[in-house]
N, C-alpha and C. Protein backbone atom coordinates (compact mmCIF):
# COMPACT_ATOMS: atom_id res chain seq x y z
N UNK A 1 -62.55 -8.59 14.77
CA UNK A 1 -61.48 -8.05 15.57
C UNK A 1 -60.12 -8.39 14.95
N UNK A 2 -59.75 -9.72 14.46
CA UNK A 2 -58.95 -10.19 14.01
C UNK A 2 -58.08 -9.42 12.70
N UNK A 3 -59.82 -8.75 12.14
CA UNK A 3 -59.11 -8.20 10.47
C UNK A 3 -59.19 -7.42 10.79
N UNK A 4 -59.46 -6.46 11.82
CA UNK A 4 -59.19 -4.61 12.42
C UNK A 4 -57.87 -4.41 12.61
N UNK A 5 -57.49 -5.74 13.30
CA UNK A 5 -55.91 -5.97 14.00
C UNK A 5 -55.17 -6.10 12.83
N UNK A 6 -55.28 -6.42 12.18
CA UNK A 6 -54.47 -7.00 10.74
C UNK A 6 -54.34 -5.83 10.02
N UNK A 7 -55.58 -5.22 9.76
CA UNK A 7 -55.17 -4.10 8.91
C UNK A 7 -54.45 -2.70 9.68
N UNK A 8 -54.63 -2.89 10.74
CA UNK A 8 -53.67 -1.98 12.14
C UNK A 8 -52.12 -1.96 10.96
N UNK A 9 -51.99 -3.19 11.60
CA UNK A 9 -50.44 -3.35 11.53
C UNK A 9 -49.90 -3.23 9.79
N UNK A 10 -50.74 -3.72 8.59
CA UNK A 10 -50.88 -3.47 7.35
C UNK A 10 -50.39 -1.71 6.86
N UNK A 11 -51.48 -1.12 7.88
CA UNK A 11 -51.01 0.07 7.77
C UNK A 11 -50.01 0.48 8.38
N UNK A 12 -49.57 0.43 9.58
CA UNK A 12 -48.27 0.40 10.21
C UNK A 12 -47.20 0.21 8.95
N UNK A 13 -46.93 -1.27 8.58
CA UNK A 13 -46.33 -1.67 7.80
C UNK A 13 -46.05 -0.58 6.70
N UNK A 14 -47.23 -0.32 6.30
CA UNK A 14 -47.04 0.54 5.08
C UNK A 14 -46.42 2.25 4.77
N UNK A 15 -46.43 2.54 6.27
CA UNK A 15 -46.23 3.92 6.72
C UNK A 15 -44.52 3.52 6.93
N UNK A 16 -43.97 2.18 7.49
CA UNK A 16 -42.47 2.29 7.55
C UNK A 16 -41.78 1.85 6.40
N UNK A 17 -42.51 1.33 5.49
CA UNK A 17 -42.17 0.77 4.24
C UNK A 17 -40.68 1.57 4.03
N UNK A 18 -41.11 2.66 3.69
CA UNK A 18 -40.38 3.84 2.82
C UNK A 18 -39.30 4.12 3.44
N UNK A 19 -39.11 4.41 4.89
CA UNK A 19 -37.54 4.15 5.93
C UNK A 19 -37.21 2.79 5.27
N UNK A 20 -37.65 1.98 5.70
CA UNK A 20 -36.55 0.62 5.26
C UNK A 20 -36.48 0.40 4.38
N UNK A 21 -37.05 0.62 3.04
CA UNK A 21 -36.26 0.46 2.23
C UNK A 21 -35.20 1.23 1.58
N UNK A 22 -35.28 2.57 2.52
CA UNK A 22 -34.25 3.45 2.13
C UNK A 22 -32.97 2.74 3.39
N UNK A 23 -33.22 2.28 4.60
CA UNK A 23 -32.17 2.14 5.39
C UNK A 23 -31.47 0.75 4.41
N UNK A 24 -32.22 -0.07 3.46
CA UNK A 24 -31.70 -1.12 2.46
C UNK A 24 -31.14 -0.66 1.90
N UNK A 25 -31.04 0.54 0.94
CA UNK A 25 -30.70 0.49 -0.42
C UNK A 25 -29.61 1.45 0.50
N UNK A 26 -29.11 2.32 1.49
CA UNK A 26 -28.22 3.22 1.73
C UNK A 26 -27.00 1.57 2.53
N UNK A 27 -27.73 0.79 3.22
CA UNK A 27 -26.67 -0.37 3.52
C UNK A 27 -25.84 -1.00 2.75
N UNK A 28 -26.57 -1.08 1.92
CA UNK A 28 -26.19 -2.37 0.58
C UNK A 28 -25.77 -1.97 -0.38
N UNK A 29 -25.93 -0.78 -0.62
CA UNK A 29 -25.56 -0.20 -2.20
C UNK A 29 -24.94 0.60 -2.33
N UNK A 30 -25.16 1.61 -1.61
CA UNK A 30 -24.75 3.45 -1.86
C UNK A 30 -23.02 3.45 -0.81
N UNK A 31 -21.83 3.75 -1.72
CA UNK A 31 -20.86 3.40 -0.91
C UNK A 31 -20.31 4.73 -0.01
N UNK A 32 -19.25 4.36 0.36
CA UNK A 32 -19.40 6.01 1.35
C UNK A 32 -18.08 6.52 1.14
N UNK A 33 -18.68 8.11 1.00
CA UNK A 33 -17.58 8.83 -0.10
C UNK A 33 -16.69 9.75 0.87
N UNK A 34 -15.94 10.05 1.67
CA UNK A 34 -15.35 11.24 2.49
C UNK A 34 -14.45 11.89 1.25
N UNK A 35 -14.13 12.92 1.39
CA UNK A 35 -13.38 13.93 0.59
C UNK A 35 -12.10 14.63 1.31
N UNK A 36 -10.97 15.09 0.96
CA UNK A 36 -9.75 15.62 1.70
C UNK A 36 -9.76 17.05 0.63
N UNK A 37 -9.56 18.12 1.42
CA UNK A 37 -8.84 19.11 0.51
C UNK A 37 -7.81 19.88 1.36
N UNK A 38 -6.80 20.16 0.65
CA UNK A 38 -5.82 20.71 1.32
C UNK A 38 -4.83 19.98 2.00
N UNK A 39 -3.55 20.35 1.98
CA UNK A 39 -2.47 19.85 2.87
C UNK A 39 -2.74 19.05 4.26
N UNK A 40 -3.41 19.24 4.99
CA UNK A 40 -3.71 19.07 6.37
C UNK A 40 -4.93 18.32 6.16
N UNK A 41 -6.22 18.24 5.57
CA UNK A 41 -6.94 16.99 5.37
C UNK A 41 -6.59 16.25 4.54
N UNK A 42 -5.30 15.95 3.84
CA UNK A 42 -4.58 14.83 2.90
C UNK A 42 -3.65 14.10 4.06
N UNK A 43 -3.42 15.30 5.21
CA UNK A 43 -2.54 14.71 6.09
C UNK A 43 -3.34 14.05 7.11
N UNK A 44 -4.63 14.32 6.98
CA UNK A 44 -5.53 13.59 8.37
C UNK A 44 -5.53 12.39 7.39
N UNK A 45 -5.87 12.70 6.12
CA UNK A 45 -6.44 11.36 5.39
C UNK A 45 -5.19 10.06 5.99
N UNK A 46 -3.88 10.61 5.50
CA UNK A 46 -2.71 9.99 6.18
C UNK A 46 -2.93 8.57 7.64
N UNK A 47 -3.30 9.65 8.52
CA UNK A 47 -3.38 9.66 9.68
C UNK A 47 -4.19 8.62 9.76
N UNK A 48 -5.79 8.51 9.20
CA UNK A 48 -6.82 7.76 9.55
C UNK A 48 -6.16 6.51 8.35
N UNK A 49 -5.52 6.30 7.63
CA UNK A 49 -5.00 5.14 7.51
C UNK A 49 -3.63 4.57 8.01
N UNK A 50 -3.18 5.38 8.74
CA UNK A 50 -1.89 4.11 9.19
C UNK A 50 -2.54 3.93 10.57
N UNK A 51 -3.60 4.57 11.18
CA UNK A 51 -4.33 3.97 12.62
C UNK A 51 -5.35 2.73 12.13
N UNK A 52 -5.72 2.93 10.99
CA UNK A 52 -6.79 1.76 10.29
C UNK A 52 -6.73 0.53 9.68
N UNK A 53 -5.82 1.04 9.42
CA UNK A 53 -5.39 -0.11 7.55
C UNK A 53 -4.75 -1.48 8.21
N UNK A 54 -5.26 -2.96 7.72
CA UNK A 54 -4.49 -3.80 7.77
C UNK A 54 -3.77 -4.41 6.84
N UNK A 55 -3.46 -4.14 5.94
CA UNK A 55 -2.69 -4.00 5.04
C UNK A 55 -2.89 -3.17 3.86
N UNK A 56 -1.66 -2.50 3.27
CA UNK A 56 -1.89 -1.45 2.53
C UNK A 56 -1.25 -2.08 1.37
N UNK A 57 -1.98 -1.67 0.10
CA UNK A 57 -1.69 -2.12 -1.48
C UNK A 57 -1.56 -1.14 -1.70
N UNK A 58 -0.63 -0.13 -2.76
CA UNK A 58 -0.82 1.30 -3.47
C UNK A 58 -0.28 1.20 -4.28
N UNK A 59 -0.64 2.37 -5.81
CA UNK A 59 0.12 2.71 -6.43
C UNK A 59 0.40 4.08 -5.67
N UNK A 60 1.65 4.48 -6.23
CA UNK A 60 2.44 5.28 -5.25
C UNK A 60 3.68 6.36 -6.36
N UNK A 61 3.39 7.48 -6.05
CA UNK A 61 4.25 8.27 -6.63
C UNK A 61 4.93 9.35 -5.71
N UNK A 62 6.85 8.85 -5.19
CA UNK A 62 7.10 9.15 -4.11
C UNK A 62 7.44 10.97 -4.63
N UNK A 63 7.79 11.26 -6.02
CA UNK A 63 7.42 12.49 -6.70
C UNK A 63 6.55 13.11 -6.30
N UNK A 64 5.48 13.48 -6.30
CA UNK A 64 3.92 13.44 -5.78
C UNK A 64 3.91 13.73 -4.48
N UNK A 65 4.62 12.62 -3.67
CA UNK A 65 4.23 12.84 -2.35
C UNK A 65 5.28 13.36 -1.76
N UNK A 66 6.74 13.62 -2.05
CA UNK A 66 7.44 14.23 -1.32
C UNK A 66 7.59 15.88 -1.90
N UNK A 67 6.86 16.32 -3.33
CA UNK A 67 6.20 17.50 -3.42
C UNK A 67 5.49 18.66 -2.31
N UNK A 68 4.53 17.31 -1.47
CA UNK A 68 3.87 17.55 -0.28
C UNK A 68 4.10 17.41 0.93
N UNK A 69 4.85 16.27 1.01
CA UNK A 69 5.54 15.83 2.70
C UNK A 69 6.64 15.71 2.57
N UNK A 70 7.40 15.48 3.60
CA UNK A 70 9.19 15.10 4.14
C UNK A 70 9.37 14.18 4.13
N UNK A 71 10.78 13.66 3.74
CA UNK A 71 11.00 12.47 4.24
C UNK A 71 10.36 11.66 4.98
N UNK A 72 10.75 12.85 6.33
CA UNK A 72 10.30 12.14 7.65
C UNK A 72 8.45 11.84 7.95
N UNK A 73 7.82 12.62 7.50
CA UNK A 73 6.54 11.86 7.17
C UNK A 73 6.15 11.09 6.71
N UNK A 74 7.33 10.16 5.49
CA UNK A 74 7.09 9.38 5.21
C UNK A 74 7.28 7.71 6.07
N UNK A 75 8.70 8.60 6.57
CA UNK A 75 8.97 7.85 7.30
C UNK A 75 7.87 7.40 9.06
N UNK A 76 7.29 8.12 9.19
CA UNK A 76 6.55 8.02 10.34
C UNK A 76 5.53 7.84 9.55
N UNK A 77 4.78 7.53 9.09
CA UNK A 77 3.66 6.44 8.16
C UNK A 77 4.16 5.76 8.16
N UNK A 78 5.40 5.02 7.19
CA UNK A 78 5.77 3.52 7.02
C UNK A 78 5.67 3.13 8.63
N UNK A 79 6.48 3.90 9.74
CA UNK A 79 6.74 2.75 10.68
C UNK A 79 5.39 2.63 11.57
N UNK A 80 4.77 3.28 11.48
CA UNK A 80 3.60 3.72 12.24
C UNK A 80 2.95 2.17 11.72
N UNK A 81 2.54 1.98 10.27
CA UNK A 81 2.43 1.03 9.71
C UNK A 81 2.97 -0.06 10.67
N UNK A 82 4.46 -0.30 10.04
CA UNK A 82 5.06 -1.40 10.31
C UNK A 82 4.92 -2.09 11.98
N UNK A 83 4.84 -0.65 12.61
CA UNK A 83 4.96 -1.30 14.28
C UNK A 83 3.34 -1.66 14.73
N UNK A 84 2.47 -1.96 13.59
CA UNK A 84 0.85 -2.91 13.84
C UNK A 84 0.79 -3.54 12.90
N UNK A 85 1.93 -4.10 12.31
CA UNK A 85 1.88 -5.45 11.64
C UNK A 85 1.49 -5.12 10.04
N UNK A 86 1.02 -4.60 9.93
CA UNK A 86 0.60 -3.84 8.19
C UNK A 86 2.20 -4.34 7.46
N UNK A 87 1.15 -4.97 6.67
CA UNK A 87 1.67 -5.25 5.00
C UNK A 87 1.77 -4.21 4.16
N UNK A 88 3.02 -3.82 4.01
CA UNK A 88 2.79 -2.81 2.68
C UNK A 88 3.49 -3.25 1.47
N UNK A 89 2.57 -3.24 0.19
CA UNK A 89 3.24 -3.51 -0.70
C UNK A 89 3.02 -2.05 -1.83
N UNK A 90 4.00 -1.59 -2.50
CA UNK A 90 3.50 -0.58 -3.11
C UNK A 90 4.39 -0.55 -4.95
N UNK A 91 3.34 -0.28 -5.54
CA UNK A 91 3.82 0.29 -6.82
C UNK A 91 4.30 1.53 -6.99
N UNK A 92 5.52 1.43 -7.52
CA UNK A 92 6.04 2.88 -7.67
C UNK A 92 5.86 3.89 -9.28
N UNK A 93 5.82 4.76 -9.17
CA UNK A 93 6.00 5.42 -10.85
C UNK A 93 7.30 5.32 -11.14
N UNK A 94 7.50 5.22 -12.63
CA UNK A 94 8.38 4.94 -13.21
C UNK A 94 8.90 6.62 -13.27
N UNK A 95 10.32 6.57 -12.57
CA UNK A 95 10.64 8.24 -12.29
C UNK A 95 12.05 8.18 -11.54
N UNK A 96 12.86 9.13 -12.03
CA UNK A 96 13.97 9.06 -11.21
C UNK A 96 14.02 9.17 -10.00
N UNK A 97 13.00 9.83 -9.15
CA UNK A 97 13.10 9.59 -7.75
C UNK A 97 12.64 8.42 -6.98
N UNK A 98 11.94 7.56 -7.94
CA UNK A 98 11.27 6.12 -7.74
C UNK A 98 12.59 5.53 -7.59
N UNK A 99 13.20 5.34 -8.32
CA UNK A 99 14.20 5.09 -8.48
C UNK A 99 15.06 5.16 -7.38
N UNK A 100 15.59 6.31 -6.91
CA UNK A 100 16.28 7.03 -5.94
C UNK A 100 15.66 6.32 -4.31
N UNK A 101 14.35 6.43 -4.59
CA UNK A 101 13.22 5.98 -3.20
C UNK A 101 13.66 3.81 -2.39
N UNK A 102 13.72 3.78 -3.86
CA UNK A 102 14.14 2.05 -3.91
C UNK A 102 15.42 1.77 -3.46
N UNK A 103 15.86 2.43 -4.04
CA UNK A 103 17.70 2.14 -3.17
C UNK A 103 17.87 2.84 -2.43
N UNK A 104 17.36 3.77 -1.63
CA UNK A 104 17.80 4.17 -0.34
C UNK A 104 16.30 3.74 1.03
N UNK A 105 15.48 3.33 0.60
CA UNK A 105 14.57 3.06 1.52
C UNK A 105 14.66 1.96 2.41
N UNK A 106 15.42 1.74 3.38
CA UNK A 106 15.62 0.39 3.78
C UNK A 106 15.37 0.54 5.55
N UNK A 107 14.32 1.94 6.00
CA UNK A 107 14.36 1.98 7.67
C UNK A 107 12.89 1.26 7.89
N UNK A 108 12.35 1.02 6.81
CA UNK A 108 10.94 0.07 7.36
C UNK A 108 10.95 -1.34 6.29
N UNK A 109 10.43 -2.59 6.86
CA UNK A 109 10.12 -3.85 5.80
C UNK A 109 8.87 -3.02 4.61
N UNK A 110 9.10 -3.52 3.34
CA UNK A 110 8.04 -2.82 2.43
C UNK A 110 8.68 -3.61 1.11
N UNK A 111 7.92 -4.42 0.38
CA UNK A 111 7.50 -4.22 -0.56
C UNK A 111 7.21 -3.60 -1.93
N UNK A 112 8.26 -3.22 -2.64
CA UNK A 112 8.66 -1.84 -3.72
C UNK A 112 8.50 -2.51 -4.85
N UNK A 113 7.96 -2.10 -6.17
CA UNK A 113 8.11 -2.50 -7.31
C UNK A 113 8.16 -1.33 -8.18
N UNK A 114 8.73 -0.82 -9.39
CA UNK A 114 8.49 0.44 -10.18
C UNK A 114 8.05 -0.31 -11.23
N UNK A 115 6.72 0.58 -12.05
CA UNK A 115 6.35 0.43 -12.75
C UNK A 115 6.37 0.57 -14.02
N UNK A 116 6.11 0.09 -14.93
CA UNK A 116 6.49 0.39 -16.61
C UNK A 116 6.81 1.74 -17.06
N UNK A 117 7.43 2.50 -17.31
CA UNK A 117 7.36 3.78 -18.13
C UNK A 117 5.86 4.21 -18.91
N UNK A 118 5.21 3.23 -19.56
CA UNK A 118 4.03 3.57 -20.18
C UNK A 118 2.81 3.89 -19.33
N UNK A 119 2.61 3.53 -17.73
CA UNK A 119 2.12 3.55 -16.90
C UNK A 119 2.04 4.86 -16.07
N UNK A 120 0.93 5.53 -16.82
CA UNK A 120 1.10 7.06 -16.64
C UNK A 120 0.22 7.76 -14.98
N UNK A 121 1.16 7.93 -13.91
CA UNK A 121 0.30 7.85 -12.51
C UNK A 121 0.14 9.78 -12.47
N UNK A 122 -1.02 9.46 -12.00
CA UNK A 122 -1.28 11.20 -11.73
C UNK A 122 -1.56 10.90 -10.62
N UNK A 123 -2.32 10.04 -10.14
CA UNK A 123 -3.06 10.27 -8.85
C UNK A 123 -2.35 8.89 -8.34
N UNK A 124 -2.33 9.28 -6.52
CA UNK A 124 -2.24 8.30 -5.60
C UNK A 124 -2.93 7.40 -5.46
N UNK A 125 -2.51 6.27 -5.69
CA UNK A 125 -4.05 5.04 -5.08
C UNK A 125 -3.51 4.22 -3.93
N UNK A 126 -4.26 4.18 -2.87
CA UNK A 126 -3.96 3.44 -1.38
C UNK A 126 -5.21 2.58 -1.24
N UNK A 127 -5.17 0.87 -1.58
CA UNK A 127 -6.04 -0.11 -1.00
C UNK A 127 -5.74 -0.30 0.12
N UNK A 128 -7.24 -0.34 1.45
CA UNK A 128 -6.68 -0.88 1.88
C UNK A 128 -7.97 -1.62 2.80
N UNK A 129 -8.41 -2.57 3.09
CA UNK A 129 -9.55 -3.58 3.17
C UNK A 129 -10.76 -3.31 2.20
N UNK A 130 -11.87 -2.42 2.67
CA UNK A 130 -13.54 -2.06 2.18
C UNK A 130 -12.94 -0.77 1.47
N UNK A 131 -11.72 -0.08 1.46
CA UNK A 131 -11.63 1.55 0.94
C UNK A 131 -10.47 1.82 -0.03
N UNK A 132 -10.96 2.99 -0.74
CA UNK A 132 -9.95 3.05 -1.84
C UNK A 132 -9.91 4.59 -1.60
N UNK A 133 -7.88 4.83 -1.41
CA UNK A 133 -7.90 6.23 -1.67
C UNK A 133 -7.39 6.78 -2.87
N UNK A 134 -7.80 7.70 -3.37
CA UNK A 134 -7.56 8.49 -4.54
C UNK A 134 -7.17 9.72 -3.68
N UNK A 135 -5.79 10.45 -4.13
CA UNK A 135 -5.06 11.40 -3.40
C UNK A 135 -4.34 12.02 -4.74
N UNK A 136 -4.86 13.44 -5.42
CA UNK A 136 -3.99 13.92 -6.33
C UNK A 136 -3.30 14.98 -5.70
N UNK A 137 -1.62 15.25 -5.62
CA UNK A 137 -1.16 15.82 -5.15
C UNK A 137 -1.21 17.49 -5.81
N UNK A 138 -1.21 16.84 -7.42
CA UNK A 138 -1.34 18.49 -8.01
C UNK A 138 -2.57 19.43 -7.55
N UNK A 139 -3.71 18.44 -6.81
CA UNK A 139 -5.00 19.09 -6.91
C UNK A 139 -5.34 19.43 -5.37
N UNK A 140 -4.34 18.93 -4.57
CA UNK A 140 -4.52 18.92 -3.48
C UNK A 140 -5.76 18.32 -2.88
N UNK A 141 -5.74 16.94 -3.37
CA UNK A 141 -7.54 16.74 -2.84
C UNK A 141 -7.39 15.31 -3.12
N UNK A 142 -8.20 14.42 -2.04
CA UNK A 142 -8.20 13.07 -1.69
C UNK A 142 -9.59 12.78 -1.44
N UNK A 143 -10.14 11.59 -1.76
CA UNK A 143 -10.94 10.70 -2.09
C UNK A 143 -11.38 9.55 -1.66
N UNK A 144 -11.92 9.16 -0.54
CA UNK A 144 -11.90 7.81 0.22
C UNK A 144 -13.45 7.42 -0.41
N UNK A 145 -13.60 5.57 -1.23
CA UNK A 145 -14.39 5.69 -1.20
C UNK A 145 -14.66 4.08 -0.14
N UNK A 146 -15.25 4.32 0.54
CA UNK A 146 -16.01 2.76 1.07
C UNK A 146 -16.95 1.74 0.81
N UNK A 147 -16.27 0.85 -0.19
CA UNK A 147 -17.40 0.01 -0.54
C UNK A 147 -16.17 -1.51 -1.18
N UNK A 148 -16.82 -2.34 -0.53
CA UNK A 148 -16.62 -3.67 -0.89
C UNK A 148 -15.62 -3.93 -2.18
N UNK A 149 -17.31 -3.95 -2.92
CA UNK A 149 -16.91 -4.63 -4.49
C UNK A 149 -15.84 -3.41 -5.16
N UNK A 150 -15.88 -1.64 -5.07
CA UNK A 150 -14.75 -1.06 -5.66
C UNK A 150 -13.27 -1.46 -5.09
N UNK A 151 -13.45 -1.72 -3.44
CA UNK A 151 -11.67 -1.76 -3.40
C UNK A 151 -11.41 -3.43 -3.95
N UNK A 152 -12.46 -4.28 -4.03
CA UNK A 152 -12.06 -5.75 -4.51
C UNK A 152 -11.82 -5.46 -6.09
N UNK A 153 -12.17 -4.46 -7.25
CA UNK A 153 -12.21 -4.43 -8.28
C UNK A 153 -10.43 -3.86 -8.20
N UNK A 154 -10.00 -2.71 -7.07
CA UNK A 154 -8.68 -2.21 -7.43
C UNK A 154 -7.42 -2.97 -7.07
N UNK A 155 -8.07 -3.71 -5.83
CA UNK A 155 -6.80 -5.11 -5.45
C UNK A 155 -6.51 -5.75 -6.32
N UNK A 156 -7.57 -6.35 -7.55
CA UNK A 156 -7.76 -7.02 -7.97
C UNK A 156 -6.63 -6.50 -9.38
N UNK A 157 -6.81 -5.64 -9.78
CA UNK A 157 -6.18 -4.97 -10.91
C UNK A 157 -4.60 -4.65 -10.23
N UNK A 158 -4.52 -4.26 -8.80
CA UNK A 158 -3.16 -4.25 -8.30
C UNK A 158 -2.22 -5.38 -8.32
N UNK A 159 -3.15 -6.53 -7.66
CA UNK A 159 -2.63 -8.13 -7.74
C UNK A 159 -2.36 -8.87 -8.79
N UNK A 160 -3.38 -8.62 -10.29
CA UNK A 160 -2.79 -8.41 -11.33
C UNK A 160 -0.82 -7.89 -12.19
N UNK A 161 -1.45 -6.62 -11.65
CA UNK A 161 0.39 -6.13 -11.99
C UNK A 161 1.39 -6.57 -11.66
N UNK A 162 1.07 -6.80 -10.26
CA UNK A 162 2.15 -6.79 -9.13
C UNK A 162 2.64 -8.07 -9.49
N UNK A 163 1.65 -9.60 -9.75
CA UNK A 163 2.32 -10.09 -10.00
C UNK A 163 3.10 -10.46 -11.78
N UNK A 164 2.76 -9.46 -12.53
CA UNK A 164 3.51 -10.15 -13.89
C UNK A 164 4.26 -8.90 -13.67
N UNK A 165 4.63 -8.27 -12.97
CA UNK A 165 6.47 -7.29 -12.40
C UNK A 165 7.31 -7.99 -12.14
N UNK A 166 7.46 -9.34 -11.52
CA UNK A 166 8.17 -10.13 -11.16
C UNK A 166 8.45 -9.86 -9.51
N UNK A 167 9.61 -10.15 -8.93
CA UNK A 167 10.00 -10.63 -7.68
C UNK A 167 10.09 -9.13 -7.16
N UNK A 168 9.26 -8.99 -6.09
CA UNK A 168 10.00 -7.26 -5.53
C UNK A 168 10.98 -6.71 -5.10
N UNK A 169 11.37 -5.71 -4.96
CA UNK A 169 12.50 -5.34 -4.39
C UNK A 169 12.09 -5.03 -2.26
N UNK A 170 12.97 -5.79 -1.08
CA UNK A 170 12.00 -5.93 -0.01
C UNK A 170 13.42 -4.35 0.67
N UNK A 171 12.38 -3.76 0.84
CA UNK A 171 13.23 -2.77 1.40
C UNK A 171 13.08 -3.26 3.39
């Protein structure tokens, strides 16, 4: 009776095998990809990070993004940000409106640095805990991916820069 019972559950076992180790390898490994296309899902993308994010790291091209948004969208992100405590620190492209963005940005606390001239930005990058966004403005299309070890690999390369730039500029 004992080894009828045993091999019951053996087989049991063996019939769920194949779920769990797929519910393993989709937990642990496989990271999670959402996609933006178009004006209005770059602008949700927006949206689901200044309601999310506890602190935001980016490289940042205000070229790029004021191509696509207003001022004032920018401005209602930063404060949206700022009024739940979010850290923003951001890299800028090396660009006359970077430029322009740094000395007149002073309606939210932030964090500004511009970056080398040789430092060639096409695409948006926004860290910000488990997720990394990739946002190209020419292509109209954004990129969230969710996983651990990628946004620890891009902090990591951000925290790098940020600090041999020297002291920031605190808008």
């Amino acid at each position: 009776k004992l080894l009828a019972t045993a091999e019951r559950h053996r087989k049991s076992l063996a019939r769920a095998l194949p779920d769990m180790m797929s519910v393993y390898k989709n937990a642990l490994h496989t990271p999670g990809v959402t996609t933006y296309q178009g004006v209005e899902e770059i602008r949700q993308l927006y949206e689901e990070i200044k309601e999310n994010a506890h602190y935001l790291k980016s490289f940042w091209s205000p070229r790029g993004f004021f191509n696509m948004f207003t001022h004032r969208d920018d401005l209602l992100f930063a404060a949206r940000l700022q009024e739940r405590g979010v850290k923003i620190n951001s890299l800028l492209e090396y660009d006359p409106e970077s430029t322009k963005y740094l000395k007149t940005k002073h309606d939210i606390l932030q964090n500004l640095k511009i970056l080398p001239k040789e430092y060639n930005m096409t695409i948006n990058t926004l860290i910000f805990g488990t997720k990394v966004a990739l946002i190209s403005f020419d292509n109209l299309f954004g990129l969230v991916i969710d996983n651990r070890e990628i946004a620890q690999f891009h902090e990591s390369m951000f925290d790098n820069l940020w600090q041999s730039l020297g002291k920031p500029s605190k808008t």
